[in-house]
N, C-alpha and C. Protein backbone atom coordinates (compact mmCIF):
# COMPACT_ATOMS: atom_id res chain seq x y z
N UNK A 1 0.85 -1.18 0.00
CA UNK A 1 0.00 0.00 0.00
C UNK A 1 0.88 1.23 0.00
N UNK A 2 0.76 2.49 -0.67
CA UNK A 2 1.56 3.23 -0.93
C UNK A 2 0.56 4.46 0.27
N UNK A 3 1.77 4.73 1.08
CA UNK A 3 1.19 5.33 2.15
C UNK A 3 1.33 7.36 2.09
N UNK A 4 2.05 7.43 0.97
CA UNK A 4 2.44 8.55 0.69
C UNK A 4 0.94 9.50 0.61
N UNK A 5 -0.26 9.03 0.56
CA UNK A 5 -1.30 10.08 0.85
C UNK A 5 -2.68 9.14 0.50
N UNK A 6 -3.15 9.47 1.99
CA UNK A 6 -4.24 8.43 2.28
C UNK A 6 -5.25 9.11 1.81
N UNK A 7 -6.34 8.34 1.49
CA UNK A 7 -7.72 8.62 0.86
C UNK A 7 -8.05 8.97 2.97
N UNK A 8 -9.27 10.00 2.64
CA UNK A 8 -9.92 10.45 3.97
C UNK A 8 -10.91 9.04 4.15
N UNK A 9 -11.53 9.19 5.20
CA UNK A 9 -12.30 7.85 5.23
C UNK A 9 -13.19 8.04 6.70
N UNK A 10 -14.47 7.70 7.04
CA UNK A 10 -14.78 7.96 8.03
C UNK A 10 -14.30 6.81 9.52
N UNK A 11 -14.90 7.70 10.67
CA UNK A 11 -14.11 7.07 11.79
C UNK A 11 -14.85 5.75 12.07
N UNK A 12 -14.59 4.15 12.36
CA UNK A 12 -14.80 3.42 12.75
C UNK A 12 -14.15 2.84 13.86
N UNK A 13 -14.73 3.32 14.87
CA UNK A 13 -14.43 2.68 16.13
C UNK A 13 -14.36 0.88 16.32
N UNK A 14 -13.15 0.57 16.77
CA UNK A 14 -13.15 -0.48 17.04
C UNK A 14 -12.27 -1.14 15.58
N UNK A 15 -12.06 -0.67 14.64
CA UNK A 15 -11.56 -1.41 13.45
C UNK A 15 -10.03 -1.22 13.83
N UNK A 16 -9.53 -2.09 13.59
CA UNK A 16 -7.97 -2.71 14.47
C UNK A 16 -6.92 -2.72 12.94
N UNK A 17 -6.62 -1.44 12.49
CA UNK A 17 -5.21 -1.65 11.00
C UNK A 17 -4.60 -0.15 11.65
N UNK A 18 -2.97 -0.61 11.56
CA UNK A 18 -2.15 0.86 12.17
C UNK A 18 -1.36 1.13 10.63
N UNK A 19 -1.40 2.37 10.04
CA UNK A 19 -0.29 2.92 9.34
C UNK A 19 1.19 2.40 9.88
N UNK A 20 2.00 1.73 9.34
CA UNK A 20 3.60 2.21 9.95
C UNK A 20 4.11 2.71 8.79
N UNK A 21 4.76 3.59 8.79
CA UNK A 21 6.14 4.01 8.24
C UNK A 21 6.79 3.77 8.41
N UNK A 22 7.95 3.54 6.96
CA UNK A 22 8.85 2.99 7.07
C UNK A 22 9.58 3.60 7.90
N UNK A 23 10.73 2.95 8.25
CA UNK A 23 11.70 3.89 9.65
C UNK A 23 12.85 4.98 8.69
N UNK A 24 12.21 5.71 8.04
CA UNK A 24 12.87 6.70 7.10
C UNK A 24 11.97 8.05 7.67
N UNK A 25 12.76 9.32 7.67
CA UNK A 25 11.99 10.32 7.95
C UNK A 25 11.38 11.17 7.07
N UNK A 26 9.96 11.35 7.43
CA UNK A 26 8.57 11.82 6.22
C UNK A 26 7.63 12.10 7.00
N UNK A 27 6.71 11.79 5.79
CA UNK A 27 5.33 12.03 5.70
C UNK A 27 3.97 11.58 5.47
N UNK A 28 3.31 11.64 5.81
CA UNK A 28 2.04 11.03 5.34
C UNK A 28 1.19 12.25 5.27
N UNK A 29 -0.38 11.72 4.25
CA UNK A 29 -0.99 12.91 3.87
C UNK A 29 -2.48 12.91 3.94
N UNK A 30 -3.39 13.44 4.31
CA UNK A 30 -4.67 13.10 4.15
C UNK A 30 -5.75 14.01 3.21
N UNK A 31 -5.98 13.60 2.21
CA UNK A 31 -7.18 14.17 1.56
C UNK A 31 -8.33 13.96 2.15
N UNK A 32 -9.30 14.98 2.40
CA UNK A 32 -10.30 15.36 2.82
C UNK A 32 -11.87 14.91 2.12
N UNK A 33 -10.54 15.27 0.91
CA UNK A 33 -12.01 14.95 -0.50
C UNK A 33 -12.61 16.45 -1.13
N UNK A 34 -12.57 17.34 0.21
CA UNK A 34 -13.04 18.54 -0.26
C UNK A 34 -12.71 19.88 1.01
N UNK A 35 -12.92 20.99 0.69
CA UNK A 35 -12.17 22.19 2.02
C UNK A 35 -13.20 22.12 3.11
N UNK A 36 -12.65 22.28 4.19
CA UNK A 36 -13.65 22.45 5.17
C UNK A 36 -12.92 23.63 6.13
N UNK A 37 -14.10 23.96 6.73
CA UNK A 37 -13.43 25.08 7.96
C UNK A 37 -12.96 23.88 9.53
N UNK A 38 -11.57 24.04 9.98
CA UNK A 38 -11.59 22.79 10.49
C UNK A 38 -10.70 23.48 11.90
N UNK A 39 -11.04 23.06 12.94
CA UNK A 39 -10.55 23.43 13.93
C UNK A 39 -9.50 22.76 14.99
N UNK A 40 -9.79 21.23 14.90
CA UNK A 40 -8.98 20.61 15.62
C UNK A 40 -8.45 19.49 15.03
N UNK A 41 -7.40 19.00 15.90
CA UNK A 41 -6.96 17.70 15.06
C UNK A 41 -6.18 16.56 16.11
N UNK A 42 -6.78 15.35 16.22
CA UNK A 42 -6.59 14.56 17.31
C UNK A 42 -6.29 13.48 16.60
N UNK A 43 -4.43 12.96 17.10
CA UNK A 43 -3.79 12.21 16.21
C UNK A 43 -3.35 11.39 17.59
N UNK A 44 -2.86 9.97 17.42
CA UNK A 44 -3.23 8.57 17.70
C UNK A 44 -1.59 7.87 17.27
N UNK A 45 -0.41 7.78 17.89
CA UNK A 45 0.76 6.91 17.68
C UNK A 45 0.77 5.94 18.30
N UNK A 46 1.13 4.74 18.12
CA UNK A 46 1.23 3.64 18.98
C UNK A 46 1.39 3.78 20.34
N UNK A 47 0.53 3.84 20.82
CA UNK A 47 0.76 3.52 22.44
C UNK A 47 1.79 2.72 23.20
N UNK A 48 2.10 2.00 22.93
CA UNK A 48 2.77 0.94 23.55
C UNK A 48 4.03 1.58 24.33
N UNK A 49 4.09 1.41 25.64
CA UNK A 49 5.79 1.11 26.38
C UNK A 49 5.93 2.68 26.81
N UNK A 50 4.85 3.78 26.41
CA UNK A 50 5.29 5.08 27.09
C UNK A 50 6.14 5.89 25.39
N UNK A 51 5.56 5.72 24.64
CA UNK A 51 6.27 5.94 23.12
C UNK A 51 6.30 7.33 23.02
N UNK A 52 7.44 8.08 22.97
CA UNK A 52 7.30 9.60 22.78
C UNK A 52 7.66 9.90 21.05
N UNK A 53 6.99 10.55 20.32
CA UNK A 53 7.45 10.26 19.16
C UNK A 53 8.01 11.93 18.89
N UNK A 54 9.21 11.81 17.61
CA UNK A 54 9.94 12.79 17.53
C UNK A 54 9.82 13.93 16.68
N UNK A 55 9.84 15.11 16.78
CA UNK A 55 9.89 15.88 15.59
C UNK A 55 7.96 15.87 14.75
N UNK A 56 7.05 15.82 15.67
CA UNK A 56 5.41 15.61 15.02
C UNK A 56 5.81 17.27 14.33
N UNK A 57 5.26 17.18 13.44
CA UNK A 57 4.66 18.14 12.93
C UNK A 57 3.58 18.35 11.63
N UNK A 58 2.52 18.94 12.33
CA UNK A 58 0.90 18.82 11.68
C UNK A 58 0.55 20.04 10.75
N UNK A 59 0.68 19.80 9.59
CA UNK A 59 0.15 21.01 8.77
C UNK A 59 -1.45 20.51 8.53
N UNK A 60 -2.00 21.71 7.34
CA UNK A 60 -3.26 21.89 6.97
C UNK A 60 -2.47 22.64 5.38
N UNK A 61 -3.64 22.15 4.91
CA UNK A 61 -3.57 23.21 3.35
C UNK A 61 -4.60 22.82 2.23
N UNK A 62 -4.76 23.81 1.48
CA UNK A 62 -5.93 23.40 0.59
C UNK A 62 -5.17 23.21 -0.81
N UNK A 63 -3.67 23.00 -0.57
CA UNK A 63 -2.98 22.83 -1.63
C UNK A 63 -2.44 21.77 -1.53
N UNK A 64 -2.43 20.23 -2.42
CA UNK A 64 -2.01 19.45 -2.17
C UNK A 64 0.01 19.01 -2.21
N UNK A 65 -0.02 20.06 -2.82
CA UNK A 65 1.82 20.61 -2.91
C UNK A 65 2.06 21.03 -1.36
N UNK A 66 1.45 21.46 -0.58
CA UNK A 66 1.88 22.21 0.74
C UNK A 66 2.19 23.42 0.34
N UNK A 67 2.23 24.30 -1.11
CA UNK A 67 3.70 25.00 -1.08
C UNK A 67 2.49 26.28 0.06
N UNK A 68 1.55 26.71 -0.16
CA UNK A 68 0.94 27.37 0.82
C UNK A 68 0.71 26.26 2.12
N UNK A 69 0.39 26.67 3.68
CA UNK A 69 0.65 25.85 4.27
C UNK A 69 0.64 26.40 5.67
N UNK A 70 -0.66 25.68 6.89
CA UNK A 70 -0.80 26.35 8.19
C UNK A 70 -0.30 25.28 9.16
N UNK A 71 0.93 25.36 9.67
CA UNK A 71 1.65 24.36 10.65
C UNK A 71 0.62 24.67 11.99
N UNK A 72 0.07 23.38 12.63
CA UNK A 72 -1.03 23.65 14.05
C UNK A 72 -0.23 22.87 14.94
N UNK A 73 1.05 22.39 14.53
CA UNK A 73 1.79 21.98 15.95
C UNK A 73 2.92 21.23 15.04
N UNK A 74 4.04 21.89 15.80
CA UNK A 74 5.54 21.49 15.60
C UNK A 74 6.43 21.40 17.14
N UNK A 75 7.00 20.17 17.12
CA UNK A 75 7.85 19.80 18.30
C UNK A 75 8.92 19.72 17.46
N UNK A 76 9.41 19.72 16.37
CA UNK A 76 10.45 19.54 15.34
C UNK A 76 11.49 20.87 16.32
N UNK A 77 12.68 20.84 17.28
CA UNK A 77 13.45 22.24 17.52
C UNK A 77 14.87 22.40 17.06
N UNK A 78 14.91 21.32 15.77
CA UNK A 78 16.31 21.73 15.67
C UNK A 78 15.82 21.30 13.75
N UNK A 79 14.53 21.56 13.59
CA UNK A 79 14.50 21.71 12.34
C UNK A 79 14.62 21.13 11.20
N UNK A 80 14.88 19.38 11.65
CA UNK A 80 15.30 18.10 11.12
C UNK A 80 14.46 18.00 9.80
N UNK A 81 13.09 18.53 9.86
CA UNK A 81 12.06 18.46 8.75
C UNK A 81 12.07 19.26 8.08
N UNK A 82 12.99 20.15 7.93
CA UNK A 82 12.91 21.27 7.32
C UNK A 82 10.87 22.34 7.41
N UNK A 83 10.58 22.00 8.38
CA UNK A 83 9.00 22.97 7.89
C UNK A 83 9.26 23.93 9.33
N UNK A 84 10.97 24.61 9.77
CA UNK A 84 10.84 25.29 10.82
C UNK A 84 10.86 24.74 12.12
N UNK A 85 11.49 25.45 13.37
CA UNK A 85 11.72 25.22 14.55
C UNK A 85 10.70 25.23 15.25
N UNK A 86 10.17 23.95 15.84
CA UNK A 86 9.21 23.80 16.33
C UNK A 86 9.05 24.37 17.98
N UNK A 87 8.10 25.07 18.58
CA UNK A 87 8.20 25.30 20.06
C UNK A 87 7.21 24.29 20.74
N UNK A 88 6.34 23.34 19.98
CA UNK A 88 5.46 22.49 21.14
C UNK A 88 6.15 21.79 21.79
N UNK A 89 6.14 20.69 22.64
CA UNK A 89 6.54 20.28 23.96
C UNK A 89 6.55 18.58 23.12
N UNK A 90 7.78 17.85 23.15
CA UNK A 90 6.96 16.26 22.84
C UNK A 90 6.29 16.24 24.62
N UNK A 91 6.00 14.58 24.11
CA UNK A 91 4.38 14.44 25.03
C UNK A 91 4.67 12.46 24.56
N UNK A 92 4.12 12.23 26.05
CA UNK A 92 3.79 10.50 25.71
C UNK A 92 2.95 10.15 25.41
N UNK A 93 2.82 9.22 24.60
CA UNK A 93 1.62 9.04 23.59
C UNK A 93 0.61 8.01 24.86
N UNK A 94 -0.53 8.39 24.64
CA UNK A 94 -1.25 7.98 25.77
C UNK A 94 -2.83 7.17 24.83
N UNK A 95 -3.86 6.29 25.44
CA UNK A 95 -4.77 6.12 24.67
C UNK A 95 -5.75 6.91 24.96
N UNK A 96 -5.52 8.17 24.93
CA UNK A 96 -6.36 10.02 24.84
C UNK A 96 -6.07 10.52 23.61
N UNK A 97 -4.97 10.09 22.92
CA UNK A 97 -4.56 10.86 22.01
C UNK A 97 -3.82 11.76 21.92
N UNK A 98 -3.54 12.73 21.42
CA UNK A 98 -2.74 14.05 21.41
C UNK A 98 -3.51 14.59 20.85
N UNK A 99 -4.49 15.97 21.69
CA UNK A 99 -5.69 16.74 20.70
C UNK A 99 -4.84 18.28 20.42
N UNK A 100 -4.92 18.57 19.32
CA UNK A 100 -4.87 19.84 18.87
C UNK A 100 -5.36 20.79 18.08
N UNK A 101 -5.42 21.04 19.08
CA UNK A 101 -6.74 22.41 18.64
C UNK A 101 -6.18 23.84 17.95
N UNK A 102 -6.76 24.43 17.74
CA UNK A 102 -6.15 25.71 16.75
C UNK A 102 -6.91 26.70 15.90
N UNK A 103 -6.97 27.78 15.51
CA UNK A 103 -7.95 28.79 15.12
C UNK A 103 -8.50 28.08 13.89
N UNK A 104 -9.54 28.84 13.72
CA UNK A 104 -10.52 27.89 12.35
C UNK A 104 -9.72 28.06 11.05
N UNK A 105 -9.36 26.88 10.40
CA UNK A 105 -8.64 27.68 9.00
C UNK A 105 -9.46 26.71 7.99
N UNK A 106 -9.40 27.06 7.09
CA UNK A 106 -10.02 26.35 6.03
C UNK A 106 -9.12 25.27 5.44
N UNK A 107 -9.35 24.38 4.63
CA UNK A 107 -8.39 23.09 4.44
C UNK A 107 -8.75 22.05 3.89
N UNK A 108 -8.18 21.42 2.85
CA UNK A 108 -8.60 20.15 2.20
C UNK A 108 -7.41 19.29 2.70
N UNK A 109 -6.39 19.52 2.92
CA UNK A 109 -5.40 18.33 3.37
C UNK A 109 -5.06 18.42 4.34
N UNK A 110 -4.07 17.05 5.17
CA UNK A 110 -3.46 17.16 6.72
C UNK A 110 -2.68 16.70 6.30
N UNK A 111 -1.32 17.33 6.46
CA UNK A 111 0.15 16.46 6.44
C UNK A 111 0.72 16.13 7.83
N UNK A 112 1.24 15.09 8.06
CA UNK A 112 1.77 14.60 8.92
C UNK A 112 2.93 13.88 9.10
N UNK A 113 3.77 14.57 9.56
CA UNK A 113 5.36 14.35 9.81
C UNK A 113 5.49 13.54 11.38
N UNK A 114 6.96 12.63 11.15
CA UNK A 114 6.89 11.98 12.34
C UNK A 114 8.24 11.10 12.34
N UNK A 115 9.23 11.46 13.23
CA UNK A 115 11.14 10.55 13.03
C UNK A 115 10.88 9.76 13.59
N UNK A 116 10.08 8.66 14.03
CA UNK A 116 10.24 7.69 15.00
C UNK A 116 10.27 8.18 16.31
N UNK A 117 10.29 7.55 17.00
CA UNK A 117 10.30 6.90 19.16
C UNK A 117 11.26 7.13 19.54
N UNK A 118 11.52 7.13 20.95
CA UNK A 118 12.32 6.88 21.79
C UNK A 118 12.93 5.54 21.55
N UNK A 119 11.74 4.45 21.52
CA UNK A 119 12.26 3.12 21.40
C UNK A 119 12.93 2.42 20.28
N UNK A 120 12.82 3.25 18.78
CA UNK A 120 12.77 3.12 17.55
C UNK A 120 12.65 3.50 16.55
N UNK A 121 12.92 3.54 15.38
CA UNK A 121 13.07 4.58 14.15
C UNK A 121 11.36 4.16 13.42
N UNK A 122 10.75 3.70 13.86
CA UNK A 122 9.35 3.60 13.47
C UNK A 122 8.58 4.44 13.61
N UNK A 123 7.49 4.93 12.57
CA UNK A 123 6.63 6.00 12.79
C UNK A 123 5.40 5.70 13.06
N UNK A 124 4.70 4.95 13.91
CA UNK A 124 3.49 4.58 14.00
C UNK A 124 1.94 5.42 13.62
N UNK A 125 0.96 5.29 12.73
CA UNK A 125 -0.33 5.86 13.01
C UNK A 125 -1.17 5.38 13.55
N UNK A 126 -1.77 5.54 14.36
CA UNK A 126 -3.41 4.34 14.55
C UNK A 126 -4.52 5.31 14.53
N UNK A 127 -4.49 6.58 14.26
CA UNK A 127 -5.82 7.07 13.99
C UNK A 127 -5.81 8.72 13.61
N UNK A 128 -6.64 8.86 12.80
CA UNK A 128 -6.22 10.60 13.19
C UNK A 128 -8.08 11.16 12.70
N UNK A 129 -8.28 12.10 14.16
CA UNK A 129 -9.41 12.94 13.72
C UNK A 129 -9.45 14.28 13.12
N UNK A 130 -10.16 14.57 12.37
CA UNK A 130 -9.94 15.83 11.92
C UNK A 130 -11.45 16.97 11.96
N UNK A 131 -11.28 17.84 13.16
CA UNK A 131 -12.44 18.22 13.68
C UNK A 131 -13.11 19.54 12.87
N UNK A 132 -14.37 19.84 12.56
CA UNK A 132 -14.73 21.10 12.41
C UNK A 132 -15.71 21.75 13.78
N UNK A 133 -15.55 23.08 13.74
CA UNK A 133 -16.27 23.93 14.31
C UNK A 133 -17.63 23.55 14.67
N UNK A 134 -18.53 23.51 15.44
CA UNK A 134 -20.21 23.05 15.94
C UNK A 134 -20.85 24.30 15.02
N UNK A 135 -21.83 23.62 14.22
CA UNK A 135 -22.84 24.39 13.63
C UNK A 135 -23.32 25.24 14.11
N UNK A 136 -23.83 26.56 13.88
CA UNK A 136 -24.78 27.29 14.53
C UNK A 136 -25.46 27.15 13.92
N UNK A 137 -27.40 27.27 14.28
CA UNK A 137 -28.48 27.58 13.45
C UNK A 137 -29.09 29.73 13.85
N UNK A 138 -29.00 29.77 12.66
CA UNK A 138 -29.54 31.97 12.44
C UNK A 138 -30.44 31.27 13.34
């Protein structure tokens, strides 16, 4: 399966398949299908053993090039990914997730960067949400 940019797909709880990446440092990508106004984004690495993973960094864009491009969380601080010095905090991956939240931007894609663990050059996925804003009714 060529993991270089996943079809969007809705959430099924309980369905048991993890993304790995290869232990090379990248990316993965998510099409949406179409732009949305989107506010949060709650991403899912292997849990196992206390796993801190290295260098996350989460864009948005309605360009599938990135070359425009809204970074909503970078732990990257010495810039390894080239997308800039990250100031978020790593964090142990817990089964809560890692939620991140962030001003409303509009967006058809999620890129997702990730160097491997503490334990290993593996990049694990097991889930990623991608939230919009609560409707209002006039």
């Amino acid at each position: 399966m060529d993991i270089s940019i996943l079809p969007a797909c809705r959430r099924n709880p309980g369905y048991d398949e993890t993304v790995y990446a290869r232990p090379l440092w990248g990316w993965i990508q998510l099409d949406l299908g179409e732009s949305f106004d989107i506010n949060d984004i709650k991403l899912w690495h292997y849990i196992s053993a206390g796993r801190i993973y290295h260098d996350v960094v989460v864009q948005v864009s309605n360009d599938p090039t990135f070359t425009t491009k809204t970074t909503v969380f970078n732990n990257d601080t010495d810039n390894s990914a080239g997308q800039g010095i990250g100031t978020d905090a790593e964090y142990t991956e817990t089964s809560s997730g890692k939620d991140i939240p962030f001003a409303i931007t509009n967006a058809r894609y999620v890129r997702l960067w990730v160097n491997g663990c503490n334990l290993n050059a593996f990049s694990h996925y097991v889930e990623l949400e991608v939230w919009a804003p609560p409707v209002t009714t006039p």
